[in-house]
C-alpha atoms as a PDB file:
ATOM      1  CA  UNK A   1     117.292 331.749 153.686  1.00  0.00           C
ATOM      2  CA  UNK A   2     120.984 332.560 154.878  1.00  0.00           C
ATOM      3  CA  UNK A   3     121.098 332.974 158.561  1.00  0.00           C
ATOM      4  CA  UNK A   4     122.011 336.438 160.330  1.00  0.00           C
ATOM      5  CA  UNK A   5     124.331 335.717 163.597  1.00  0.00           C
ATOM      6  CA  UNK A   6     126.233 339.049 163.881  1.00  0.00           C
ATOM      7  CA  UNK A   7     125.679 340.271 167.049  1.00  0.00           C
ATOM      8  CA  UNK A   8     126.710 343.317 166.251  1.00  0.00           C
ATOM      9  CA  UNK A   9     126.451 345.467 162.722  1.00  0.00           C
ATOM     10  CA  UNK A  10     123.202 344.407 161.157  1.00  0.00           C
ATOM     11  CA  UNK A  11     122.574 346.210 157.816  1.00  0.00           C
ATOM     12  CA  UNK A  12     124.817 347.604 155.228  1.00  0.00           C
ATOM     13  CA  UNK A  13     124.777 350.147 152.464  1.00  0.00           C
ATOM     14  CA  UNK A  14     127.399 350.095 149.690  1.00  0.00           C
ATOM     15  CA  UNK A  15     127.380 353.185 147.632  1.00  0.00           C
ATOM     16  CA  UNK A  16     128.706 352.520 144.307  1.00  0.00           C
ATOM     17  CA  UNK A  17     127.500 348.986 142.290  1.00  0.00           C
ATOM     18  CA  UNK A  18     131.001 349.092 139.884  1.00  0.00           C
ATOM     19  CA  UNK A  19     133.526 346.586 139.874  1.00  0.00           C
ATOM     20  CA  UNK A  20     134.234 346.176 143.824  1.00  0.00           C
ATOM     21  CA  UNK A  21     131.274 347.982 144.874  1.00  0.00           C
ATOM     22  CA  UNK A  22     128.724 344.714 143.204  1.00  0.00           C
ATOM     23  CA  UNK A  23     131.287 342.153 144.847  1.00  0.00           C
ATOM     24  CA  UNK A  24     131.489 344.014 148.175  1.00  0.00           C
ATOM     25  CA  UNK A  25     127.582 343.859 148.341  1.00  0.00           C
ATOM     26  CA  UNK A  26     127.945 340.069 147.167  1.00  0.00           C
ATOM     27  CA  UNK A  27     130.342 339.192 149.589  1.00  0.00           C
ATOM     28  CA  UNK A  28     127.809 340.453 152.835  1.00  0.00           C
ATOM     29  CA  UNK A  29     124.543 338.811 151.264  1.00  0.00           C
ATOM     30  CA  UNK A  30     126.738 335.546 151.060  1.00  0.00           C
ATOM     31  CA  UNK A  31     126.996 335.846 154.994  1.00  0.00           C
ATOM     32  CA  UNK A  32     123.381 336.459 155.434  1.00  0.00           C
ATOM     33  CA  UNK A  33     123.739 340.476 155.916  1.00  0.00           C
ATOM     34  CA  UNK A  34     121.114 342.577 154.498  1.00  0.00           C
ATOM     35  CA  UNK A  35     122.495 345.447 152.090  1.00  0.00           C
ATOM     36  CA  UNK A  36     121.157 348.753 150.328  1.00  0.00           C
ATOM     37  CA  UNK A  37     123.365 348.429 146.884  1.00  0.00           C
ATOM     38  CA  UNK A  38     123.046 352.172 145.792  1.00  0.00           C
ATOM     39  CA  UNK A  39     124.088 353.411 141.722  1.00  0.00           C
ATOM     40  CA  UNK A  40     123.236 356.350 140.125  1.00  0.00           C
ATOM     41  CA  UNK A  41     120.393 354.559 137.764  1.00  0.00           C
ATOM     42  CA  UNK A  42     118.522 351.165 137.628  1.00  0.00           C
ATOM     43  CA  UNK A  43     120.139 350.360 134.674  1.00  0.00           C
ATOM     44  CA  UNK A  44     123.589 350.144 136.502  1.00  0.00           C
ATOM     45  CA  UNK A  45     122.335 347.956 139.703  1.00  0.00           C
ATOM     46  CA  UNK A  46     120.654 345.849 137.240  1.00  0.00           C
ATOM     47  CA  UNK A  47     123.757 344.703 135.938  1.00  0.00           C
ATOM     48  CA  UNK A  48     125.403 345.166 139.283  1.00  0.00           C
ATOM     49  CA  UNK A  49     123.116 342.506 140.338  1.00  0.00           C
ATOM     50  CA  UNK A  50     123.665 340.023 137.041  1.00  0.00           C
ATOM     51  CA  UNK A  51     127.365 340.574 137.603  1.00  0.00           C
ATOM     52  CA  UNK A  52     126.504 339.208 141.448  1.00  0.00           C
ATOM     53  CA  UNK A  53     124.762 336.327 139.620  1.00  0.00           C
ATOM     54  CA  UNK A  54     127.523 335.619 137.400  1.00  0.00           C
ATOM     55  CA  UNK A  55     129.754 335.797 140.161  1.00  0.00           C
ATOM     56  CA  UNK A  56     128.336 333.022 141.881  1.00  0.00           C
ATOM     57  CA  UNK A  57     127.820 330.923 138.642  1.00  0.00           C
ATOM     58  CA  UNK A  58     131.460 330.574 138.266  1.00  0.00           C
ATOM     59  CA  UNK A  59     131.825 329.827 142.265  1.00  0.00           C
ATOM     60  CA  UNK A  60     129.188 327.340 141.828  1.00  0.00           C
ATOM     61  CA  UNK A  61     126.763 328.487 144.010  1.00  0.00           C
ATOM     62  CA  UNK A  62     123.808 328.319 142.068  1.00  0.00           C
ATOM     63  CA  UNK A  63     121.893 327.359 144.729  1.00  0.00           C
ATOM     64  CA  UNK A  64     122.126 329.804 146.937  1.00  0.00           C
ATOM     65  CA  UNK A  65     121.958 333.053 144.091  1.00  0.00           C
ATOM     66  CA  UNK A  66     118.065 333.510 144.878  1.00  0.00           C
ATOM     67  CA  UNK A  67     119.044 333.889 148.727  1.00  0.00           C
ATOM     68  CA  UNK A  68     121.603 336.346 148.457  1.00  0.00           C
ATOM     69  CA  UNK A  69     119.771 337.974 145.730  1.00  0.00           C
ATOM     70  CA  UNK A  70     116.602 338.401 148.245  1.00  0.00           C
ATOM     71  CA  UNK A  71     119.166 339.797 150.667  1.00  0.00           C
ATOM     72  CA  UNK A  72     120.834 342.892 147.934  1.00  0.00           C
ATOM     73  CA  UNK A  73     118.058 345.603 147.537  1.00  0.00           C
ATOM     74  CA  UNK A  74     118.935 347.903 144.892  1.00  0.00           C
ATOM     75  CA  UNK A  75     118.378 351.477 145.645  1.00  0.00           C
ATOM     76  CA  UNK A  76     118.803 354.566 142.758  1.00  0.00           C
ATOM     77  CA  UNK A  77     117.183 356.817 145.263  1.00  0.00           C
ATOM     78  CA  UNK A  78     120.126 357.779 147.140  1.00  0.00           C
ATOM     79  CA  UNK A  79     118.338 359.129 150.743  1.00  0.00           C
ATOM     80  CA  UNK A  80     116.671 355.571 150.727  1.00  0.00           C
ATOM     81  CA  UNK A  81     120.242 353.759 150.596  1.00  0.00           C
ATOM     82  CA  UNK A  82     121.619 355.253 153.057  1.00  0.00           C
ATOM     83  CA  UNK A  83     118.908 355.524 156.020  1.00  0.00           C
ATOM     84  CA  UNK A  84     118.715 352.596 158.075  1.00  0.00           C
ATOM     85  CA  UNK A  85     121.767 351.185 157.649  1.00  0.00           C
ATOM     86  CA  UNK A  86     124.337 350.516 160.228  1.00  0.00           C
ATOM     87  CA  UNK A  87     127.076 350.702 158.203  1.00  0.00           C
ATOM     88  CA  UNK A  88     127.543 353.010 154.708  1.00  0.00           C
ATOM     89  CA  UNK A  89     130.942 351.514 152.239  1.00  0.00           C
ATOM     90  CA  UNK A  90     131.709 354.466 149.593  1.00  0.00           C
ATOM     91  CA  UNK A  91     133.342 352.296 146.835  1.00  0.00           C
ATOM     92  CA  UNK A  92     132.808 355.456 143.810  1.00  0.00           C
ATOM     93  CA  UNK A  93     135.402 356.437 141.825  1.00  0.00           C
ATOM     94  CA  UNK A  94     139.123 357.281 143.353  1.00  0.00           C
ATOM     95  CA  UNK A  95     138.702 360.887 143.253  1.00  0.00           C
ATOM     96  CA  UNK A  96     139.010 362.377 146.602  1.00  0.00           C
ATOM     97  CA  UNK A  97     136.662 366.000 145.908  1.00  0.00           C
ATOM     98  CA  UNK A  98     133.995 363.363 144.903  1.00  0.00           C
ATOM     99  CA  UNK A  99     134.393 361.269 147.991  1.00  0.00           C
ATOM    100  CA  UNK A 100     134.372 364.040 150.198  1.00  0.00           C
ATOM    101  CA  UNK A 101     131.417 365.696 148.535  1.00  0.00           C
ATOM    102  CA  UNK A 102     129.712 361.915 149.096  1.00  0.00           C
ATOM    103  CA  UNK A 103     130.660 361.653 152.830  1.00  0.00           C
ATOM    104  CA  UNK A 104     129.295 364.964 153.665  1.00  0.00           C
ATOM    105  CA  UNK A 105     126.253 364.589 151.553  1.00  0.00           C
ATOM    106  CA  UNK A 106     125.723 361.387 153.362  1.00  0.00           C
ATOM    107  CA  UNK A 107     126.549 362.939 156.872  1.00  0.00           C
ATOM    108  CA  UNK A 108     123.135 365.766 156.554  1.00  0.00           C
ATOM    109  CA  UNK A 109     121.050 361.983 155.789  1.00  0.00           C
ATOM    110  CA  UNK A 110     121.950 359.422 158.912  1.00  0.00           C
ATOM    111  CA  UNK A 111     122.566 360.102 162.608  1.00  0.00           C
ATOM    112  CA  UNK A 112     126.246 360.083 164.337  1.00  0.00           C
ATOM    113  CA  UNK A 113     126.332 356.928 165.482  1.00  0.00           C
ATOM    114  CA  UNK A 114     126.207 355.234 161.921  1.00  0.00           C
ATOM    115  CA  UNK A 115     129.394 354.026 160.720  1.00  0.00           C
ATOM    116  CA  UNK A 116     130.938 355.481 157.646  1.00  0.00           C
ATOM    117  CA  UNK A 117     133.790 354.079 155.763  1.00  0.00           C
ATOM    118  CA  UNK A 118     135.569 354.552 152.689  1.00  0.00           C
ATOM    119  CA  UNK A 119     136.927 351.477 150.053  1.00  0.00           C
ATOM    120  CA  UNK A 120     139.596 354.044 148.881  1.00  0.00           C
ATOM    121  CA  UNK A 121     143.021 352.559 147.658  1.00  0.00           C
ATOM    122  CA  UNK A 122     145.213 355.641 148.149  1.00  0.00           C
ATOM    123  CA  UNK A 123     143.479 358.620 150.478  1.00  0.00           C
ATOM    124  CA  UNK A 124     144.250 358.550 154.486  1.00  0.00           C
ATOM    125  CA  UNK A 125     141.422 358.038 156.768  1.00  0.00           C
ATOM    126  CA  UNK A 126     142.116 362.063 158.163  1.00  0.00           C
ATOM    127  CA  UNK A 127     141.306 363.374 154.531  1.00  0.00           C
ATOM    128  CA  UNK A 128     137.816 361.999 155.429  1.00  0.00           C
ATOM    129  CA  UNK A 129     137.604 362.778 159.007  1.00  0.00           C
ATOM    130  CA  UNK A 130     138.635 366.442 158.301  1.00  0.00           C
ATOM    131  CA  UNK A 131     135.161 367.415 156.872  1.00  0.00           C
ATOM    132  CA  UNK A 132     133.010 365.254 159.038  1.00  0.00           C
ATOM    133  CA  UNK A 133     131.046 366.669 161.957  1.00  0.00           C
ATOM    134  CA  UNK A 134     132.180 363.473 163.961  1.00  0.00           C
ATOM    135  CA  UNK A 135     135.000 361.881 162.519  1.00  0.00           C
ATOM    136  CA  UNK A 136     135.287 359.106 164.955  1.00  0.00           C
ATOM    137  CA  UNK A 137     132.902 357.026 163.624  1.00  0.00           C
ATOM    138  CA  UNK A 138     135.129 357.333 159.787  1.00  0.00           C
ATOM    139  CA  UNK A 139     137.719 354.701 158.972  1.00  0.00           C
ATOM    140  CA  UNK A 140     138.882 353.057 155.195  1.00  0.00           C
ATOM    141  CA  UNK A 141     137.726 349.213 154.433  1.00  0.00           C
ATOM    142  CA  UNK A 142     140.091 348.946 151.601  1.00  0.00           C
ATOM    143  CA  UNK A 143     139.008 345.349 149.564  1.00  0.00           C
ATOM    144  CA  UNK A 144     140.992 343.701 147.085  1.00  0.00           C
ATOM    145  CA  UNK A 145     139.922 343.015 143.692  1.00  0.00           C
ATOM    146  CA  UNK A 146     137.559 340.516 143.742  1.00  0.00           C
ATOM    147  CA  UNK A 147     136.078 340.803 147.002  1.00  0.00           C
ATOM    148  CA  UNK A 148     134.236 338.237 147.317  1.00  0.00           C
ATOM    149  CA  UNK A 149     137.318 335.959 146.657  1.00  0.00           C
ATOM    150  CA  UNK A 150     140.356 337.231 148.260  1.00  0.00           C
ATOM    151  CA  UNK A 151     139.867 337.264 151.629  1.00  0.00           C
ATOM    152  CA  UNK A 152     141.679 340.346 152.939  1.00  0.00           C
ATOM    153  CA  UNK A 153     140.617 343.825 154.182  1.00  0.00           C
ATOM    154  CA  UNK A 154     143.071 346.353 155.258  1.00  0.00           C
ATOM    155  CA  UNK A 155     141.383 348.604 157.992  1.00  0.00           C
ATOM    156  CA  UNK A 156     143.005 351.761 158.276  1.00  0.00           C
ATOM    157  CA  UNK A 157     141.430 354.348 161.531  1.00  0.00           C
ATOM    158  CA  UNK A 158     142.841 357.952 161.786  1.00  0.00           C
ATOM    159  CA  UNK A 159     143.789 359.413 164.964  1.00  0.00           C
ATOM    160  CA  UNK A 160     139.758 360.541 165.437  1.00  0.00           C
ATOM    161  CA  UNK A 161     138.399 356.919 164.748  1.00  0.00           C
ATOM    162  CA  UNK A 162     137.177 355.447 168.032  1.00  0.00           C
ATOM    163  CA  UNK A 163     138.360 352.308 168.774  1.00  0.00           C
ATOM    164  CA  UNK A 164     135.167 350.619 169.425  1.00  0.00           C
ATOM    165  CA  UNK A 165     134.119 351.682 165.770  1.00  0.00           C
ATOM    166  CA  UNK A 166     136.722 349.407 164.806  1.00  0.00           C
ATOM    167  CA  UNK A 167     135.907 346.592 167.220  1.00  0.00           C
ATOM    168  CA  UNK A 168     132.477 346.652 165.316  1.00  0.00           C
ATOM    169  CA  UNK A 169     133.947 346.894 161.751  1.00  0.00           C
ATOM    170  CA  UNK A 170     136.818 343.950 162.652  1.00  0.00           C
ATOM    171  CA  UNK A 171     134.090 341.925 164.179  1.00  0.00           C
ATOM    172  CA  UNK A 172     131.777 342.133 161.235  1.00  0.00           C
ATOM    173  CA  UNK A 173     134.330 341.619 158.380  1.00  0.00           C
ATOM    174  CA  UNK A 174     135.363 338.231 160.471  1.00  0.00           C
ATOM    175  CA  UNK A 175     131.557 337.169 160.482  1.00  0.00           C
ATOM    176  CA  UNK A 176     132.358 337.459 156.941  1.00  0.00           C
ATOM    177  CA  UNK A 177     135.006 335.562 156.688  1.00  0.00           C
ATOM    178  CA  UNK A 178     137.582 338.066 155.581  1.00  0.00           C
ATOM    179  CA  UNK A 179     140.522 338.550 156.877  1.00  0.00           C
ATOM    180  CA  UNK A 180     140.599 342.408 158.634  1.00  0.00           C
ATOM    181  CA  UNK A 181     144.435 343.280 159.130  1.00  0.00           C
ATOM    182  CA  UNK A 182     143.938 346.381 161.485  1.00  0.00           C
ATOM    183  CA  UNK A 183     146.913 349.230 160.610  1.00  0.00           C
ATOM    184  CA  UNK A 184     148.949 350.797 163.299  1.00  0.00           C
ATOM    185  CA  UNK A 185     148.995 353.857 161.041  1.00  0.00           C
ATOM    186  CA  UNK A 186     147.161 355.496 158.604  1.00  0.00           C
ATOM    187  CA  UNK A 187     149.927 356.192 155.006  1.00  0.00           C
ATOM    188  CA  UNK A 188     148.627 357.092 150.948  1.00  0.00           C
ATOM    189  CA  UNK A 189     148.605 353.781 149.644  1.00  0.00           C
ATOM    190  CA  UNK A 190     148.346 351.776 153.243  1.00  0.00           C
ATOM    191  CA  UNK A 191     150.490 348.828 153.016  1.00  0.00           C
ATOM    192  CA  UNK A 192     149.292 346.577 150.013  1.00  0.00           C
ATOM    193  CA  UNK A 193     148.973 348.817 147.485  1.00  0.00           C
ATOM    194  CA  UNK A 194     152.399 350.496 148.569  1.00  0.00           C
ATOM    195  CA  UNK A 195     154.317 346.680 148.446  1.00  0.00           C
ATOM    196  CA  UNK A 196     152.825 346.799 144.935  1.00  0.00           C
ATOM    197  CA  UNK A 197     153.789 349.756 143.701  1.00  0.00           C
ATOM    198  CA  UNK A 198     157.515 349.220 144.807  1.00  0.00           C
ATOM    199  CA  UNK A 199     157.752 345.918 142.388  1.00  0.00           C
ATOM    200  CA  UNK A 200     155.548 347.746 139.546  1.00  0.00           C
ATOM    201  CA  UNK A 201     158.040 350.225 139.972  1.00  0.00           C
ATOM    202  CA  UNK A 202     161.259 348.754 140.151  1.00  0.00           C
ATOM    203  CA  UNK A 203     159.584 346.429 136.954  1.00  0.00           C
ATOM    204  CA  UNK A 204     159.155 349.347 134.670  1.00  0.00           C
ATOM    205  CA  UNK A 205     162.561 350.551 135.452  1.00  0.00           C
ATOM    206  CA  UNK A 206     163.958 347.098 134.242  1.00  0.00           C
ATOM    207  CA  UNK A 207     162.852 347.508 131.036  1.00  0.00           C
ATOM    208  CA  UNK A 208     163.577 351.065 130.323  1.00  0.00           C
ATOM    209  CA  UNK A 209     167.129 349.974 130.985  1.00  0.00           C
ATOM    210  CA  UNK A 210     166.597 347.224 128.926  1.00  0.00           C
ATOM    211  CA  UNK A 211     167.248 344.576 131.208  1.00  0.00           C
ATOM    212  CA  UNK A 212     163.929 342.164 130.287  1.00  0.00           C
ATOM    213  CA  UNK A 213     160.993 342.925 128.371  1.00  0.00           C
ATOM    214  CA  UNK A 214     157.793 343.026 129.911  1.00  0.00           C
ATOM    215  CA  UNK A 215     157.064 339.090 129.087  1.00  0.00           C
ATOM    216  CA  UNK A 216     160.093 338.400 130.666  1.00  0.00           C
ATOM    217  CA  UNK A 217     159.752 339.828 133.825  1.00  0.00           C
ATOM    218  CA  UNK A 218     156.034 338.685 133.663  1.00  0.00           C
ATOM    219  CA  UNK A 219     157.408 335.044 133.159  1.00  0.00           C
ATOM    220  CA  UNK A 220     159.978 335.730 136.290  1.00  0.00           C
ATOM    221  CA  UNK A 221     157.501 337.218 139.191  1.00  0.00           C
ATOM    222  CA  UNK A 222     154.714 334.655 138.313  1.00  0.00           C
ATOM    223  CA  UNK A 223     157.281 331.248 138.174  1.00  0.00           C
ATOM    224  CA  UNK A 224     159.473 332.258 141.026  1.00  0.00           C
ATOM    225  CA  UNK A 225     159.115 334.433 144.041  1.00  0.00           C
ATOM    226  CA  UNK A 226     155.512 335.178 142.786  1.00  0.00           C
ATOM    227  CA  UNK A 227     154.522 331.666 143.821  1.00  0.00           C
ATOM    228  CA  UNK A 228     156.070 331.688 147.235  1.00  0.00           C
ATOM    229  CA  UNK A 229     154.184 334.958 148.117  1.00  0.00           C
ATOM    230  CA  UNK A 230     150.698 332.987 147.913  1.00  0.00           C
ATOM    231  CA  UNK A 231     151.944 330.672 150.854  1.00  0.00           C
ATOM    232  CA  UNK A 232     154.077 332.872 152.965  1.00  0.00           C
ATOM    233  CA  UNK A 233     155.361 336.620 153.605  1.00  0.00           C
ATOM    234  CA  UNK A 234     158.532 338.520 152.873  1.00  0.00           C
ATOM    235  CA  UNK A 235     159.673 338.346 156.470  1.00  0.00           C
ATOM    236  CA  UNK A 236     159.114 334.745 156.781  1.00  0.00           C
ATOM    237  CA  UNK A 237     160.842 334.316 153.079  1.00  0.00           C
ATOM    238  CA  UNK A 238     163.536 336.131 154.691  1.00  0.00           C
ATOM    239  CA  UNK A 239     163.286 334.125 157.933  1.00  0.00           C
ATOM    240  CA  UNK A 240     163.729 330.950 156.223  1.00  0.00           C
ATOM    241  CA  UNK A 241     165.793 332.394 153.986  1.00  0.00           C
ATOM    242  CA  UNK A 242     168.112 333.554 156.573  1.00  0.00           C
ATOM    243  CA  UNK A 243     168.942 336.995 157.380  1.00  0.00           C
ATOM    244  CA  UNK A 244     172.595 336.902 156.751  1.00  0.00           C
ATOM    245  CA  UNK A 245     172.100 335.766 153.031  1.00  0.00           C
ATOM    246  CA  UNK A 246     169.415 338.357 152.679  1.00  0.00           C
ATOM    247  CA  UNK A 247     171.698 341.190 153.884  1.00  0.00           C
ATOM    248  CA  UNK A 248     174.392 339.992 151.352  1.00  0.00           C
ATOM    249  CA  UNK A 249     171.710 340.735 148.730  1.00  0.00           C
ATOM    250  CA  UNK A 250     170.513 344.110 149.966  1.00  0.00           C
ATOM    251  CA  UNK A 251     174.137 345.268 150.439  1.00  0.00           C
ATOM    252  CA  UNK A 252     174.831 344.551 146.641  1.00  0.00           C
ATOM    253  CA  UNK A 253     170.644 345.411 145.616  1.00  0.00           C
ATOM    254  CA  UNK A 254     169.472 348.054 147.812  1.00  0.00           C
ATOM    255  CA  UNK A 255     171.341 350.896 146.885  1.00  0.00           C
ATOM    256  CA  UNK A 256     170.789 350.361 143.090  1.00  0.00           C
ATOM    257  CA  UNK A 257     166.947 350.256 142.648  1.00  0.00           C
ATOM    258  CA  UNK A 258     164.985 352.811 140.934  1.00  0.00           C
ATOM    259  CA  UNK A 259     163.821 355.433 143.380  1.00  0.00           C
ATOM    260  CA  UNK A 260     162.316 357.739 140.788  1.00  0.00           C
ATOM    261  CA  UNK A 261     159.285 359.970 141.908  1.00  0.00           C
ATOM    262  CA  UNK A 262     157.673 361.115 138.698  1.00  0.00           C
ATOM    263  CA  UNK A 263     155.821 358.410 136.786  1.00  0.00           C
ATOM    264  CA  UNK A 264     158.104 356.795 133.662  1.00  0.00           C
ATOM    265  CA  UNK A 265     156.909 357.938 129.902  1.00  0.00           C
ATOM    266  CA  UNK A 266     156.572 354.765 129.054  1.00  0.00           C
ATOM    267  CA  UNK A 267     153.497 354.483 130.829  1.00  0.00           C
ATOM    268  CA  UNK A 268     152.633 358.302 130.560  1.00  0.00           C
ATOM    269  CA  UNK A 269     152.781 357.384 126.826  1.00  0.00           C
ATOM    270  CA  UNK A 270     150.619 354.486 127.142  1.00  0.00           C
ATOM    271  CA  UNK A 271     148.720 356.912 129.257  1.00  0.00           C
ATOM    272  CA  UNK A 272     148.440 359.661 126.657  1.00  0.00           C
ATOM    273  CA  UNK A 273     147.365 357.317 123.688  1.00  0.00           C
ATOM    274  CA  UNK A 274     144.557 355.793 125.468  1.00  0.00           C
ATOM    275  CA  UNK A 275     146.220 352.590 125.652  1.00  0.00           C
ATOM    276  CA  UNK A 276     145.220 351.870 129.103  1.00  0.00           C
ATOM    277  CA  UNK A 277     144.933 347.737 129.069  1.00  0.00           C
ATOM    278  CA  UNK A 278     142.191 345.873 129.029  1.00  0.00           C
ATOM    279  CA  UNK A 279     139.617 348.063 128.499  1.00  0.00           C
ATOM    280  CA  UNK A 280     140.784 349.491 125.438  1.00  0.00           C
ATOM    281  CA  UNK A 281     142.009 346.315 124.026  1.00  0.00           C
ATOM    282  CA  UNK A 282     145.789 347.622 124.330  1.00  0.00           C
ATOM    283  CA  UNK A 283     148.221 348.488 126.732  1.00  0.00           C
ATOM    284  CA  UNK A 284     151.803 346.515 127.093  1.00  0.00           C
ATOM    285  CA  UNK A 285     149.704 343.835 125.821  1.00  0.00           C
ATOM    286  CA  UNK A 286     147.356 343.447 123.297  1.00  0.00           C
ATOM    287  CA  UNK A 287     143.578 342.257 124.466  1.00  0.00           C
ATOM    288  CA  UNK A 288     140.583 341.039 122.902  1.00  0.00           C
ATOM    289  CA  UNK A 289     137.543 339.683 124.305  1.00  0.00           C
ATOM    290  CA  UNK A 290     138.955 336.095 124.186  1.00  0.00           C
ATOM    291  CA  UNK A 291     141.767 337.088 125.688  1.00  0.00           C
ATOM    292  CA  UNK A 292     140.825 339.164 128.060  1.00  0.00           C
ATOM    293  CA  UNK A 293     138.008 336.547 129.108  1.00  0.00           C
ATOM    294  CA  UNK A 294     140.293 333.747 129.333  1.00  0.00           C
ATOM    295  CA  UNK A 295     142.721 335.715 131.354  1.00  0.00           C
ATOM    296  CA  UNK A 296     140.232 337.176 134.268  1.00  0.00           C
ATOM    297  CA  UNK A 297     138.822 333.197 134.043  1.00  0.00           C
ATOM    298  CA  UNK A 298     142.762 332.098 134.880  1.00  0.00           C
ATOM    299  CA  UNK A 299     143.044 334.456 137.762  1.00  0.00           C
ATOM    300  CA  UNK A 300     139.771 333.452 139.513  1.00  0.00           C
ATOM    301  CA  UNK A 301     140.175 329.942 138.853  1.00  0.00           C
ATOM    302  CA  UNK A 302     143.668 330.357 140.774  1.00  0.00           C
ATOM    303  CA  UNK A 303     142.749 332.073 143.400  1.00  0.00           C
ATOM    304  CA  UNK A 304     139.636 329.736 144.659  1.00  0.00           C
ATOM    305  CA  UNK A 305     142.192 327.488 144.397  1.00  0.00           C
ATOM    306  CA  UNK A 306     144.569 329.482 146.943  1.00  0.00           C
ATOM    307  CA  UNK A 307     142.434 330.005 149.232  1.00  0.00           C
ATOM    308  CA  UNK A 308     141.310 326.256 149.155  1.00  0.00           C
ATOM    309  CA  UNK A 309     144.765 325.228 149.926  1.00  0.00           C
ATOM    310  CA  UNK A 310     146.054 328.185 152.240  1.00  0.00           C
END
């Protein structure tokens, strides 16, 4: 059996056994911490929990997928999930009336001094807080796609979350082995998803203006800067870089990016067909299983082998 050292938060219920909230689940129950993995049927945390099993297939840890299975107990019974557990992770859909309605059903269930937190991409910490009868114990645990790979968690508090709440949170999530990067400030997006949305951005406006298609500028990010960004930041890029060659740049750049607020047609086109990627087999690219198999396989495959060299 895996062993249990956290001193502090003990038991965990993820609500939600999708995409991040199965991984999320996967990723505590690989560091020996019990958790409640809560859908809205058996027939979803079933496959929540062979998607766990798969998981660890590919990472090779066949030998310890009855251990961390032991340790996942799947809950439809939503009262049951929540009760008894130190920590509860919303990871539902990105909709915030839904989340609220969630965090306040959840609130009439466990006592104040359970911790409640929210894997939300985009909605501010104070969103949640606002309809919470004690709103210091709130704060987002925002994971990155898959979590039980890439290693970092952006905590984000609101002015109501007490410190020590975080302390707690922080001290599990580096039991885990993530890496919890603790924000000064709560903003939509926080930082990641913000830093990605600039280059999607700016990318899309590139080819409207027909500067590069979008194989081009696929081929550019992932054999140039792309590469450098797995190893080290934009300020120490810039650092090494040196600041009066990257000021020559933004003097020239800067001034001449896309700063658009409404999102392009191109993609509200996409959008409006139903051409949404992957899971509809189009999108800028065409998918089919094979493809689309082969190209999730590529990205895990790279990233183990990140983090094995970072």
């Amino acid at each position: 059996m895996l062993e249990n050292n956290c001193i502090r938060i003990k038991s965990v219920a993820v609500i939600g056994g999708g995409l991040m909230g199965h991984g999320i689940a996967q990723d505590f129950a690989t560091s020996g911490i019990p958790v409640k993995l809560w859908d809205t049927s058996e027939e979803k945390l079933t496959i929540s929990i062979e998607n766990i099993k798969k998981n660890m297939h590919f990472l090779g840890q066949n030998d310890l997928i009855d251990d961390v299975v032991e340790l996942i107990t799947p809950v439809s019974v939503f009262e049951k999930a929540v009760t008894g557990s130190e920590l509860v992770i919303e990871v539902i859909k990105e909709d915030l009336p839904t989340k609220l309605d969630l965090f306040k059903k959840i609130e009439k269930i466990v006592p104040d001094d359970i911790i409640l937190a929210s894997n939300t991409s985009t909605f501010i910490p104070s969103l949640f807080a606002d309809v919470l009868r004690a709103p210091e114990r709130m704060l987002i645990t925002h994971y990155f796609n898959p979590p039980y790979i890439v290693p970092l968690v952006e905590v984000v508090k609101s002015d109501y979350t007490s410190q020590a709440i975080v302390n707690k949170v922080v001290d599990l999530l580096k039991f885990c082995k993530k890496t919890p990067v603790v924000l000064d400030k709560e903003i939509p997006g926080f930082v990641a998803n913000r830093l990605q949305a600039a280059l999607l951005r700016e990318s899309i406006s590139l080819v409207n203006s027909g500067v590069a298609n979008y194989e081009q500028i696929d081929q550019i990010v992932r054999n140039s800067f792309g590469r450098r960004l797995s190893f080290a930041g934009p300020f120490q890029i810039s650092d090494a870089a040196g600041w009066d060659v990257i000021s020559k740049i933004a003097e020239i750049v800067w001034f001449d990016l896309d700063n658009s607020k409404k999102l392009p047609k191109s993609i509200v086109d996409l959008i409006n067909s139903g051409n949404l990627g992957v899971k509809t087999g189009v999108g800028v690219y065409d998918w089919d299983e094979k493809s689309s198999d082969d190209f999730k396989d590529m990205l895990l495959r790279g990233l183990i082998k990140i983090n094995k060299r970072i």
